[in-house]
C-alpha atoms as a PDB file:
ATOM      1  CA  UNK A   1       1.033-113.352  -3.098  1.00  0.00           C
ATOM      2  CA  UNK A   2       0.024-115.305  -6.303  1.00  0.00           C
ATOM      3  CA  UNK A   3       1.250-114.113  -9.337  1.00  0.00           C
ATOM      4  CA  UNK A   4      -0.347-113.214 -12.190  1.00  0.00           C
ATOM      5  CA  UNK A   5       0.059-114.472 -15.572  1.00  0.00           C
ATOM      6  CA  UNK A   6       1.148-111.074 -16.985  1.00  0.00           C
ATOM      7  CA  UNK A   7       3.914-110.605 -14.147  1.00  0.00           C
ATOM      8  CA  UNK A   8       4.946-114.313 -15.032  1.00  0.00           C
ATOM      9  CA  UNK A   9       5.314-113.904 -18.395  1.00  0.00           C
ATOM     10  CA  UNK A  10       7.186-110.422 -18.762  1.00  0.00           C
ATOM     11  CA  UNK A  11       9.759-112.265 -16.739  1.00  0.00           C
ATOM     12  CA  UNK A  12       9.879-115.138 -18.752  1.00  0.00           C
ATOM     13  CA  UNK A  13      10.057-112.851 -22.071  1.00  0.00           C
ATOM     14  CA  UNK A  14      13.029-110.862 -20.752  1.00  0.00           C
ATOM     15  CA  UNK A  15      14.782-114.171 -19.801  1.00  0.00           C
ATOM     16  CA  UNK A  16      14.857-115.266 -23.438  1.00  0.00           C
ATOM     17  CA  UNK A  17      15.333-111.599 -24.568  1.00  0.00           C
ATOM     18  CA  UNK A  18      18.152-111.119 -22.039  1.00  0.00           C
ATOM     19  CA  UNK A  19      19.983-114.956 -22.403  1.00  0.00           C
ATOM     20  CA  UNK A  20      19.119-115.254 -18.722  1.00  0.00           C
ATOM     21  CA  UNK A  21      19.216-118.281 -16.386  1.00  0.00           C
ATOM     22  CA  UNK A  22      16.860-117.872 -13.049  1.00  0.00           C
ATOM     23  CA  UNK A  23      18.068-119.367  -9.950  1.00  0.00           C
ATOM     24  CA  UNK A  24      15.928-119.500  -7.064  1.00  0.00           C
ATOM     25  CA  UNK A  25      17.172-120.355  -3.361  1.00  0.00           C
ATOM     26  CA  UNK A  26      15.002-123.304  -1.956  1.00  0.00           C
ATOM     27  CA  UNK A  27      13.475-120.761   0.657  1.00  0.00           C
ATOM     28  CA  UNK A  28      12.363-118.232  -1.868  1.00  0.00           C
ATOM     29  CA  UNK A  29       8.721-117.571  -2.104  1.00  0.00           C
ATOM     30  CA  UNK A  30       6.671-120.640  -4.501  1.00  0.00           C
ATOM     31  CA  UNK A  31       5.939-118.320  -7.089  1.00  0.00           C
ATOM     32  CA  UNK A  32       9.461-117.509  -7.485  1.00  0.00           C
ATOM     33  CA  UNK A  33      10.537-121.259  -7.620  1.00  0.00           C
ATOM     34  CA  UNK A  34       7.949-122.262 -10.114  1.00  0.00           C
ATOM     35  CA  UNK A  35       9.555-119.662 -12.349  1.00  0.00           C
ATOM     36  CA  UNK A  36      13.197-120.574 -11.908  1.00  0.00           C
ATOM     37  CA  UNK A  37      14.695-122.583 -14.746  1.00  0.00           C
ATOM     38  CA  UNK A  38      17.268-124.511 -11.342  1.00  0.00           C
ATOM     39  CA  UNK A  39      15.966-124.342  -7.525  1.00  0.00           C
ATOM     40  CA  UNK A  40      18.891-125.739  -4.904  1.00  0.00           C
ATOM     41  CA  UNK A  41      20.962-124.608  -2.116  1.00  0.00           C
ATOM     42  CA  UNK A  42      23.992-121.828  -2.597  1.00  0.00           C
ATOM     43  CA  UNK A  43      26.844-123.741  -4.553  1.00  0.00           C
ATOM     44  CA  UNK A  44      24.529-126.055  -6.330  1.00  0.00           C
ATOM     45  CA  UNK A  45      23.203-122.982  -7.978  1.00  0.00           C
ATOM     46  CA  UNK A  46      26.580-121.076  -8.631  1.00  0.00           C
ATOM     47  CA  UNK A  47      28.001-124.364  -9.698  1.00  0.00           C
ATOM     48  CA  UNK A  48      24.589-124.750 -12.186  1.00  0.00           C
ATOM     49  CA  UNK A  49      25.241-121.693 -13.439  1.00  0.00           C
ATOM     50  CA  UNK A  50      28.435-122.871 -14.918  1.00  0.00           C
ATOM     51  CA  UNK A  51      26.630-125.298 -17.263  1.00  0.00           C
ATOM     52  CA  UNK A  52      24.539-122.672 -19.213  1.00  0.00           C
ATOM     53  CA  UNK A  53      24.758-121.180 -22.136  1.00  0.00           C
ATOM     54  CA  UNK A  54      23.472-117.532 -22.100  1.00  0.00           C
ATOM     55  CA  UNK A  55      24.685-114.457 -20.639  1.00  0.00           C
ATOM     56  CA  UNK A  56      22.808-113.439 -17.451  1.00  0.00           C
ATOM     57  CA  UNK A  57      22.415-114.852 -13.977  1.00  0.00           C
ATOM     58  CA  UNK A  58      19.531-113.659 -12.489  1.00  0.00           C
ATOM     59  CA  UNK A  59      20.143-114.822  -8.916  1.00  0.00           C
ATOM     60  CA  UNK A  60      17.157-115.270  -6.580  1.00  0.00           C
ATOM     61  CA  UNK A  61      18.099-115.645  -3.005  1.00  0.00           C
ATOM     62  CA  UNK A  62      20.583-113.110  -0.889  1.00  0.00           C
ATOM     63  CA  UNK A  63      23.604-110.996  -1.477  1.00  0.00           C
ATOM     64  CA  UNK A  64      26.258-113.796  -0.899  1.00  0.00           C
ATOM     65  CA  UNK A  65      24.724-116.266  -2.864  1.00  0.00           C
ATOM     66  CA  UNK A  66      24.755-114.046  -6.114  1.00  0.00           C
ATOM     67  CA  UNK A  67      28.636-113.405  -4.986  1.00  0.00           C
ATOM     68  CA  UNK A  68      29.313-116.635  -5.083  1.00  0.00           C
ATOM     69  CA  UNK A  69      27.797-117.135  -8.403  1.00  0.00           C
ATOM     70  CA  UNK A  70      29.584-114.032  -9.598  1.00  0.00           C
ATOM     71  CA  UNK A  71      33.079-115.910  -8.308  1.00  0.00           C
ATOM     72  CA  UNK A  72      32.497-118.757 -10.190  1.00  0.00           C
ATOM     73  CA  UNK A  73      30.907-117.128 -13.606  1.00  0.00           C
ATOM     74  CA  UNK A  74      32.969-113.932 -13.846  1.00  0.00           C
ATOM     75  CA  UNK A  75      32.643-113.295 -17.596  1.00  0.00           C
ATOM     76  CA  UNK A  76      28.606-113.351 -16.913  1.00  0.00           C
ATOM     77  CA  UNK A  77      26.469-110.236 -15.841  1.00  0.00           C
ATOM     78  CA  UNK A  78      24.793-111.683 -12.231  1.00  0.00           C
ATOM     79  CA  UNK A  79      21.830-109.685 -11.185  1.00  0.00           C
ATOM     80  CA  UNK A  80      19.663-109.685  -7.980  1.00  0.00           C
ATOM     81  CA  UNK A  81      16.485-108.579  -7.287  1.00  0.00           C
ATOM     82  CA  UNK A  82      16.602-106.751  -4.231  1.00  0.00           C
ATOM     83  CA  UNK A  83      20.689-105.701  -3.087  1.00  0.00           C
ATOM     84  CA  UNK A  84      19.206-105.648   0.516  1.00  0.00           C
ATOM     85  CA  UNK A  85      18.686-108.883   0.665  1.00  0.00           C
ATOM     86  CA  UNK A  86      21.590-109.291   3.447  1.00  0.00           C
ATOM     87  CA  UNK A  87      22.349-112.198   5.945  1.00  0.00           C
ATOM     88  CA  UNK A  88      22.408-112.126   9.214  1.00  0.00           C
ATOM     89  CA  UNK A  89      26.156-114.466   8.961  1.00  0.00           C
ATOM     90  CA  UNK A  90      27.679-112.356   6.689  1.00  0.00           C
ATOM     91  CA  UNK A  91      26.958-109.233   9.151  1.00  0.00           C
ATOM     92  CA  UNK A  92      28.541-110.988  11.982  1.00  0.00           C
ATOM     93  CA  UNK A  93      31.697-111.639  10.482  1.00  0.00           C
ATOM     94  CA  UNK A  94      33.318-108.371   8.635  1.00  0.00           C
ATOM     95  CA  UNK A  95      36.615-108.694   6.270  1.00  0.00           C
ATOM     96  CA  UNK A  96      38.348-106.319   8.418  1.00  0.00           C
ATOM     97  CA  UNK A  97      37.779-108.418  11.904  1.00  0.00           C
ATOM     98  CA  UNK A  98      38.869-111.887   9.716  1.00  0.00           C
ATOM     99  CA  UNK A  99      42.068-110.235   9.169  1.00  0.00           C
ATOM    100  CA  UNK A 100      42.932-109.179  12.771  1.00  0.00           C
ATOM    101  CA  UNK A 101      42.327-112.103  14.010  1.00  0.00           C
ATOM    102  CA  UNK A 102      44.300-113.766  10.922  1.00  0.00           C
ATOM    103  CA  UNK A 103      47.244-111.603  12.421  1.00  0.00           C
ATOM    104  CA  UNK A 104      46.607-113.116  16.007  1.00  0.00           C
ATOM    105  CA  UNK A 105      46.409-116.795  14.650  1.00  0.00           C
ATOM    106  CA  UNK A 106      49.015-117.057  11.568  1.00  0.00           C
ATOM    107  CA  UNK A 107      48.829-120.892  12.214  1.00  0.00           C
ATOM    108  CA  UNK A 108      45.335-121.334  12.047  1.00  0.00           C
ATOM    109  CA  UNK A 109      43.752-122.643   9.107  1.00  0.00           C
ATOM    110  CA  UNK A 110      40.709-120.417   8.322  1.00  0.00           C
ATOM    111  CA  UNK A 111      37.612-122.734   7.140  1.00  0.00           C
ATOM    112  CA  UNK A 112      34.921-120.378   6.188  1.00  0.00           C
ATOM    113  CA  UNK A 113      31.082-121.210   5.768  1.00  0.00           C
ATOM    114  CA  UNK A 114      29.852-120.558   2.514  1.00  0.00           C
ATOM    115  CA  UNK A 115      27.589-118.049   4.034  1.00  0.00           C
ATOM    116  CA  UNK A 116      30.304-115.250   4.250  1.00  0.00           C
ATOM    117  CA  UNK A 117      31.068-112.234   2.055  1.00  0.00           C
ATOM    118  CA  UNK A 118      33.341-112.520  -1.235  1.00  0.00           C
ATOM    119  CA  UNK A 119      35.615-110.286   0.835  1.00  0.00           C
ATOM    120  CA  UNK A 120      36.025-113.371   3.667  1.00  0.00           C
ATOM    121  CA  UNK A 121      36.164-115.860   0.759  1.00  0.00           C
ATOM    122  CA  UNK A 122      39.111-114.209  -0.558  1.00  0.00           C
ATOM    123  CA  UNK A 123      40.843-114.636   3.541  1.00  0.00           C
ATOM    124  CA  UNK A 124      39.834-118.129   3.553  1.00  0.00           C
ATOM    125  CA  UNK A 125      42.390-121.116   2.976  1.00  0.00           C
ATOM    126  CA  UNK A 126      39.177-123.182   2.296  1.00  0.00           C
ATOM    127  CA  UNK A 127      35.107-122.821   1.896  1.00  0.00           C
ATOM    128  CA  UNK A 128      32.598-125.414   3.380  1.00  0.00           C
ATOM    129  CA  UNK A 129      28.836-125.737   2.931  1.00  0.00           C
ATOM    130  CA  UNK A 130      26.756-127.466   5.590  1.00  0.00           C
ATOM    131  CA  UNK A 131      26.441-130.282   3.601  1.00  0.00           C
ATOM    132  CA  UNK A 132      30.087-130.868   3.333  1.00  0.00           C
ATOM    133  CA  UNK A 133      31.656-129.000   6.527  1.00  0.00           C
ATOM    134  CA  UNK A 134      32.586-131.790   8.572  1.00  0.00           C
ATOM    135  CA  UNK A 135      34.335-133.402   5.776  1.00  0.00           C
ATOM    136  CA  UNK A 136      36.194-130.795   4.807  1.00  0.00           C
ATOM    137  CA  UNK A 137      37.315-130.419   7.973  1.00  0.00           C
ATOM    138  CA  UNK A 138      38.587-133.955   8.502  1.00  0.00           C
ATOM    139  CA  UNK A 139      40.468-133.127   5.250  1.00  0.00           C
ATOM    140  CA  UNK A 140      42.932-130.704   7.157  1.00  0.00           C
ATOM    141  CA  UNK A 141      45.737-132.428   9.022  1.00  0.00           C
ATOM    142  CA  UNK A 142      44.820-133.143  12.534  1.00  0.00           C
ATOM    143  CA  UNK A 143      47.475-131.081  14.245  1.00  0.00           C
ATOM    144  CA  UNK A 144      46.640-128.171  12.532  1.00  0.00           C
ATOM    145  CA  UNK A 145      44.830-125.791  14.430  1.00  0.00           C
ATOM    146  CA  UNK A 146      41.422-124.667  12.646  1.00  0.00           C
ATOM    147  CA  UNK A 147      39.571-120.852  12.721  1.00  0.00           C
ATOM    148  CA  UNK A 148      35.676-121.559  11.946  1.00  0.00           C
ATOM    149  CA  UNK A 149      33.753-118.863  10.373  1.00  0.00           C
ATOM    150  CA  UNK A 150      31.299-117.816  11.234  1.00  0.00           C
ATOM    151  CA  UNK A 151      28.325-119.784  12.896  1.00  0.00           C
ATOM    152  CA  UNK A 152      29.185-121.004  16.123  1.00  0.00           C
ATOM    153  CA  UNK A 153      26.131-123.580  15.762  1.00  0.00           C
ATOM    154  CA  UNK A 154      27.432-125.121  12.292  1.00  0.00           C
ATOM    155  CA  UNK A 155      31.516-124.631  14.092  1.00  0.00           C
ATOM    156  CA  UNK A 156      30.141-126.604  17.582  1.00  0.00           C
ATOM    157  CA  UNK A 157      28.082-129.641  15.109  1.00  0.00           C
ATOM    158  CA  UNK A 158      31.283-129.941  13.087  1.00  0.00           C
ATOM    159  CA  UNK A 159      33.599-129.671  16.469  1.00  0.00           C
ATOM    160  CA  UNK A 160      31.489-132.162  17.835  1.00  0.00           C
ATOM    161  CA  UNK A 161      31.075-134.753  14.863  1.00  0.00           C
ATOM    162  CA  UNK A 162      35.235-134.762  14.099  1.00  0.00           C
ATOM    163  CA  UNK A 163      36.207-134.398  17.392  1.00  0.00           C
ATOM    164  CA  UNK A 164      38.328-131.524  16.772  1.00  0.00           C
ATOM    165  CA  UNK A 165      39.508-129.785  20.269  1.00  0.00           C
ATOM    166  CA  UNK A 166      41.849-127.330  18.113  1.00  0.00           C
ATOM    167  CA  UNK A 167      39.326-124.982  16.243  1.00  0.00           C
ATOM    168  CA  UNK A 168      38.612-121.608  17.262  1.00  0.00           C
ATOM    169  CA  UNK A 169      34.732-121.222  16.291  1.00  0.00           C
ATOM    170  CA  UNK A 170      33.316-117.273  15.474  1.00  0.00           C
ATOM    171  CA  UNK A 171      30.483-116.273  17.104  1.00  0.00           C
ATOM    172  CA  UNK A 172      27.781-115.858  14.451  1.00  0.00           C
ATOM    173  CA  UNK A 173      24.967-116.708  13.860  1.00  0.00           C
ATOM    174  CA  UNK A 174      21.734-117.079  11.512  1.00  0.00           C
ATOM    175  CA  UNK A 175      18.921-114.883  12.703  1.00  0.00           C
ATOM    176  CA  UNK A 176      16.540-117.564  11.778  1.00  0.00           C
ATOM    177  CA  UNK A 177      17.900-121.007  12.992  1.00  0.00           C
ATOM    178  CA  UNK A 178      19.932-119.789  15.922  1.00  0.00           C
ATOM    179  CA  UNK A 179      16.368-118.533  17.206  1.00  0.00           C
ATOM    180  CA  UNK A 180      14.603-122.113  17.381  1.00  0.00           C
ATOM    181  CA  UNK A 181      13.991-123.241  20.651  1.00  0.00           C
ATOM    182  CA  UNK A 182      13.933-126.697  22.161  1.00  0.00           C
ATOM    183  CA  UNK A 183      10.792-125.666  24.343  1.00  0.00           C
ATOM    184  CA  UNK A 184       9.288-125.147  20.634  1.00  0.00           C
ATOM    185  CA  UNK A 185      10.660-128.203  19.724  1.00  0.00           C
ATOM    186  CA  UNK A 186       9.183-130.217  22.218  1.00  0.00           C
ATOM    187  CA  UNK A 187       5.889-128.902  22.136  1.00  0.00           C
ATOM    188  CA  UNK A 188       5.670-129.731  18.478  1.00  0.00           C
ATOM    189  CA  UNK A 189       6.533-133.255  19.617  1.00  0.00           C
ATOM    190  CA  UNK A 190       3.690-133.930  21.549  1.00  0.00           C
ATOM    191  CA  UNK A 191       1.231-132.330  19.343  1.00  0.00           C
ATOM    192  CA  UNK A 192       3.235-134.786  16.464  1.00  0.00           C
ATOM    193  CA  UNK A 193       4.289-137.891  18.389  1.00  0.00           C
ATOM    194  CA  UNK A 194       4.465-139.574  15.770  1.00  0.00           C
ATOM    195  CA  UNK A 195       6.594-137.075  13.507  1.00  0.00           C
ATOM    196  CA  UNK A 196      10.395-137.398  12.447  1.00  0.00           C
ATOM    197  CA  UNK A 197      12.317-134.401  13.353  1.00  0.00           C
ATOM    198  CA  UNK A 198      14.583-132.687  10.315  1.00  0.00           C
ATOM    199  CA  UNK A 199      16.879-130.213  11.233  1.00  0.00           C
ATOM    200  CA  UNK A 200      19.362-127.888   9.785  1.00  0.00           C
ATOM    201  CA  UNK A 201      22.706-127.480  11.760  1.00  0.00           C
ATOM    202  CA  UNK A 202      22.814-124.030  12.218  1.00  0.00           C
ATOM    203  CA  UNK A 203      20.103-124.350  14.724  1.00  0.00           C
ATOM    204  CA  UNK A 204      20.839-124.298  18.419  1.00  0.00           C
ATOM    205  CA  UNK A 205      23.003-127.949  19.824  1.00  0.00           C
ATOM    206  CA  UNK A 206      19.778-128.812  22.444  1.00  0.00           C
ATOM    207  CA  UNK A 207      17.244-128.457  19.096  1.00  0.00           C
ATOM    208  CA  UNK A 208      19.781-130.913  17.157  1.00  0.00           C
ATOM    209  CA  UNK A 209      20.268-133.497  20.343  1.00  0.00           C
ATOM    210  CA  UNK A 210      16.247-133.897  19.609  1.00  0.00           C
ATOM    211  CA  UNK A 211      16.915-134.060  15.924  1.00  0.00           C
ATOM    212  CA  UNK A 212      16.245-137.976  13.909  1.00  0.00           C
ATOM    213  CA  UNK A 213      18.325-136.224  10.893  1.00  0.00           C
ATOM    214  CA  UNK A 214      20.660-133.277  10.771  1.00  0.00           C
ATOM    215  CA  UNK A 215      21.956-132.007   7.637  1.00  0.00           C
ATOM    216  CA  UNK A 216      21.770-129.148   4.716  1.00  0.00           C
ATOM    217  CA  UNK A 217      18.855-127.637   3.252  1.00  0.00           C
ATOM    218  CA  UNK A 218      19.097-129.654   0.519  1.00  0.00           C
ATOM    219  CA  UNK A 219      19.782-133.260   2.383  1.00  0.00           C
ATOM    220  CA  UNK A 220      16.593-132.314   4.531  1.00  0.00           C
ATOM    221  CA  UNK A 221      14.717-132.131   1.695  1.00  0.00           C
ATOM    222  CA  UNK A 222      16.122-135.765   0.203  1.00  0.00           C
ATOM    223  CA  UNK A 223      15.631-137.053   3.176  1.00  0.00           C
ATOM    224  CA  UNK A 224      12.262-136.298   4.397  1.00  0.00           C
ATOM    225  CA  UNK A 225      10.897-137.670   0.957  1.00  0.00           C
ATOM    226  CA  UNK A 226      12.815-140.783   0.300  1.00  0.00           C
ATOM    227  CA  UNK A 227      12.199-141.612   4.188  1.00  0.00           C
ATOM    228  CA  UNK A 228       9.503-144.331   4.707  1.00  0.00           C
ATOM    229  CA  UNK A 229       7.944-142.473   7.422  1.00  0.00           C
ATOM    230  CA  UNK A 230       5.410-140.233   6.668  1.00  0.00           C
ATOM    231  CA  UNK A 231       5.036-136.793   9.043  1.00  0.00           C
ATOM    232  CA  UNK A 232       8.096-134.666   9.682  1.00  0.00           C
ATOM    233  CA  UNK A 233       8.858-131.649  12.116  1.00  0.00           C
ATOM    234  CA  UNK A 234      11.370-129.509   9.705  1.00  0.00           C
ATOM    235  CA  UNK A 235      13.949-127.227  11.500  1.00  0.00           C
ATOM    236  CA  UNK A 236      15.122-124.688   9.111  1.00  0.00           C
ATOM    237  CA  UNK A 237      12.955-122.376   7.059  1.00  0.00           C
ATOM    238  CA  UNK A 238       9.755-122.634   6.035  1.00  0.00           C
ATOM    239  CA  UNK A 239      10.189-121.676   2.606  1.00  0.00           C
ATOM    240  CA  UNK A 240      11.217-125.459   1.983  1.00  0.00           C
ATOM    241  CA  UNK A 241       7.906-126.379   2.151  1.00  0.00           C
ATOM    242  CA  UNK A 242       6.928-125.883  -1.245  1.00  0.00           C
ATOM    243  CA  UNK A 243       9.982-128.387  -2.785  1.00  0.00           C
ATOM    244  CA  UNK A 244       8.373-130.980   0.336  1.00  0.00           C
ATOM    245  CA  UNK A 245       4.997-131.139  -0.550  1.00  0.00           C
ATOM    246  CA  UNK A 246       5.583-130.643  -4.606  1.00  0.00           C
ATOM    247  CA  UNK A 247       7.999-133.734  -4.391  1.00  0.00           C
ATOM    248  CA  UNK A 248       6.168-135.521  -1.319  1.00  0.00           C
ATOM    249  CA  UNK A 249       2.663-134.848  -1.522  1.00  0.00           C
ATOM    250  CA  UNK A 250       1.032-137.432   0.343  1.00  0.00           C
ATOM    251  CA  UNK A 251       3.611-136.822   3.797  1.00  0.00           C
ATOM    252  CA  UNK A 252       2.454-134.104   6.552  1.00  0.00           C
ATOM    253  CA  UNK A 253       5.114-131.524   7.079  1.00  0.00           C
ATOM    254  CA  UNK A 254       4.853-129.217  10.658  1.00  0.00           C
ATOM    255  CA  UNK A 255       7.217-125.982  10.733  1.00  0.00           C
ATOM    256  CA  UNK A 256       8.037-125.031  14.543  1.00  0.00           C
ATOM    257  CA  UNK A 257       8.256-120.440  14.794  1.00  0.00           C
ATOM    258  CA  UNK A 258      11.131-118.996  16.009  1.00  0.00           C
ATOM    259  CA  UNK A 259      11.271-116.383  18.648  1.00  0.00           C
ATOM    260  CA  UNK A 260      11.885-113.715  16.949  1.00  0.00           C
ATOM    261  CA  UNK A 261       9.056-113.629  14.438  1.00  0.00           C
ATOM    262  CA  UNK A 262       7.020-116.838  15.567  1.00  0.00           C
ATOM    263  CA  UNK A 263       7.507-117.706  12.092  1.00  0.00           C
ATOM    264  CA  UNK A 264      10.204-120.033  10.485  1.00  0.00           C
ATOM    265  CA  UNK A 265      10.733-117.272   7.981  1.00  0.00           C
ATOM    266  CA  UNK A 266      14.041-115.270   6.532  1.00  0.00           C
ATOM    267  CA  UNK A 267      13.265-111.206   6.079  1.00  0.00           C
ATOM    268  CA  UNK A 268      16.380-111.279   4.139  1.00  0.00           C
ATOM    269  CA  UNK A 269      14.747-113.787   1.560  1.00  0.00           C
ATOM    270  CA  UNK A 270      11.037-112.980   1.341  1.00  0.00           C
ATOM    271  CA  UNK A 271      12.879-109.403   0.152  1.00  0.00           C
ATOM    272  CA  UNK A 272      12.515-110.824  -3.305  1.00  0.00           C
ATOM    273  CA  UNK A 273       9.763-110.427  -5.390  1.00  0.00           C
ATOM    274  CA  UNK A 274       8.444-111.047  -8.914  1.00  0.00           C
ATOM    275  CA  UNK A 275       7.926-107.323  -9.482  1.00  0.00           C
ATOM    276  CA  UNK A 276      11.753-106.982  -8.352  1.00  0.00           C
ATOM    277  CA  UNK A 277      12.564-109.589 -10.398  1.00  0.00           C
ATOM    278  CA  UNK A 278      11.217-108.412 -13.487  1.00  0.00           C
ATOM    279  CA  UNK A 279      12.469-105.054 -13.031  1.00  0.00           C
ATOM    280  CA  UNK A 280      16.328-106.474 -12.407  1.00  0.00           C
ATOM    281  CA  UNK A 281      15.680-108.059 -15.994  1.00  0.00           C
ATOM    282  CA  UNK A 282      14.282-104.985 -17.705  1.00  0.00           C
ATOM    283  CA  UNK A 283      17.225-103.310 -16.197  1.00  0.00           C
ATOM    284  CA  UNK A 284      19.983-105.480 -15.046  1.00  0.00           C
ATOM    285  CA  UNK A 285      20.488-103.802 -12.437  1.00  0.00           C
ATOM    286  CA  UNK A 286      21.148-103.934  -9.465  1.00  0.00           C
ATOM    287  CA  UNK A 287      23.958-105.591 -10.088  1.00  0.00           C
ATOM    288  CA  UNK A 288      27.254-108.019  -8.746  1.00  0.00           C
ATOM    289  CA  UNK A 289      29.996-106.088  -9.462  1.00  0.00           C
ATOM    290  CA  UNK A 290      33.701-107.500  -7.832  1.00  0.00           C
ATOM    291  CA  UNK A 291      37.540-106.364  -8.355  1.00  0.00           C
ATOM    292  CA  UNK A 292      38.787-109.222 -10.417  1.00  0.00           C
ATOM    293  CA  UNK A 293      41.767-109.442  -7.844  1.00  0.00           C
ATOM    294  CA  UNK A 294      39.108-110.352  -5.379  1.00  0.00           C
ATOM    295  CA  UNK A 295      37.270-113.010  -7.324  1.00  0.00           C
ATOM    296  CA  UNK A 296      40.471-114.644  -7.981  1.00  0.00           C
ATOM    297  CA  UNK A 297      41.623-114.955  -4.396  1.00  0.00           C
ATOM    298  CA  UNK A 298      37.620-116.067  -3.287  1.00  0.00           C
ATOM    299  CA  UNK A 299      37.885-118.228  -6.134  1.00  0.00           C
ATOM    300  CA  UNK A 300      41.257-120.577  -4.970  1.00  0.00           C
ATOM    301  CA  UNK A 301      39.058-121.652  -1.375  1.00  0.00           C
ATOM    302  CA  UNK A 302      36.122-122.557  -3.497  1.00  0.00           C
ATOM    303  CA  UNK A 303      38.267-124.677  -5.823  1.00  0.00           C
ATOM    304  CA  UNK A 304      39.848-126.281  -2.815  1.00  0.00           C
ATOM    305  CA  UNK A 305      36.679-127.330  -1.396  1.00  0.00           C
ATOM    306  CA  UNK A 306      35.426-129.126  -4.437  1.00  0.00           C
ATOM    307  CA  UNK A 307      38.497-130.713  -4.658  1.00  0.00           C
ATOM    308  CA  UNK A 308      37.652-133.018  -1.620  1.00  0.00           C
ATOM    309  CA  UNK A 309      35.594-135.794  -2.084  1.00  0.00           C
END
């Protein structure tokens, strides 16, 4: 849906009204990106928000996300459109289930995706993002045994490029890259030959063996435009587009469906609107509210992880 200028402009109003910042995930609808005074991945956008001076975070992208932000700017109000804006990751890997199988593995050394609740942050000895997840693993001495959390894709890619026999990987998974498949894959391949294939690590080990790049959202999107060549298959979802072609207009981008929706699409993200958006400014509601005992513990793993360079 296009928006209109009236939509586009109460939302803009109540930003300057409200001393808001807007943050929009890259796979948020174009209209919502155009808007947004910062577009990035997860932590770039929590971290962003750090810089600002104002008092409101309107977050644009799922429940996590705006937790993080919340973690890392807890004197600011953080707002989200839609509070059912879930992921499928978080789901798969409750607080509760961390913590029994903390009590089975005391020795392990929990390394938790970014994409987990606050309440798994604050279980964590250290966060990781996809951009950064095999390096922070190869920051934790080698005989120490490792519990990944929680996408056994992401866990199995970092396994794999450190050579680490000791983790223990959870078995989650992302409802939208878990679900490409190489058959997909290869059919876009020979209707592309010529085409460069981009893909995001949470997606299936036989889609990355057929991979030319694997990395974050983010480093996808760096490296399909700086790259000489010209026409790229991108594995991760679709909502990228718009930051390809605005930053690389002249290159061909192909998007391969999933099985589940035979799109390359996240429900959980297209959840937000401008009409929610506006309405969490008029509002600010609904809102991130977390125990300040909780923040603090999420906080320490966060701080660890940018700590390694």
């Amino acid at each position: 849906m296009i928006a209109t200028n009236t939509i586009a402009e109460e939302i803009l109003d109540l930003k300057r009204q409200k001393r808001a910042i807007l943050l929009a995930h890259l796979y948020q609808e174009p209209e919502i990106q155009e808007l947004a005074d910062v577009t990035g991945d997860s932590l770039e956008l929590a971290r962003k928000a750090q810089t600002f001076d104002g008092d409101v975070i309107a977050f644009c992208g799922v429940w996590f996300m705006a937790e993080t932000a919340k973690i890392l700017n807890p004197s600011r109000i953080v707002i989200v459109p839609d509070k059912d804006a879930g992921c499928s990751l978080v789901d798969s890997c409750p607080a509760d289930q961390v913590r029994a199988t903390k009590r089975r593995f005391p020795d392990h050394t929990v390394v938790s995706y970014i994409n987990t609740s606050a309440a798994v942050k604050a279980e964590s000895d250290i966060i990781c993002t996809s951009r950064n997840a095999v390096a922070i693993v190869n920051s934790i001495p080698a005989e120490k045994p490792i519990l990944f959390l929680p996408d056994i894709n992401l866990g199995n890619f970092v396994k794999k490029e450190t050579g680490r026999e000791n983790m223990r990987i959870w078995q989650g998974a992302c409802i939208v890259h878990a679900t490409f498949a190489a058959r997909k894959l290869q059919a876009a391949r020979t209707e592309h030959p010529s085409a460069l294939v981009a893909s995001h690590p949470e997606c299936p080990p036989e889609v990355l063996r057929m991979s030319d790049f694997i990395g974050s959202t983010s480093a996808i999107i760096d490296w399909c435009v700086t790259h000489e060549a010209d026409e790229f298959i991108v594995m991760t979802e679709s909502g990228v587009a718009h930051s390809l072609h605005k930053r690389a207009p002249h290159k061909r981008f192909h998007f391969v469906p999933n099985e589940n929706c035979n799109c390359s699409e996240c429900p959980y993200m297209k959840r937000n609107t401008l009409e929610k958006l506006r309405d969490a400014l008029r509002t600010l509601e609904p809102r991130v509210e977390l125990p300040a005992e909780l923040m603090e513990r999420a906080r320490l793993p966060i701080e660890r992880m940018l700590a390694v360079k």
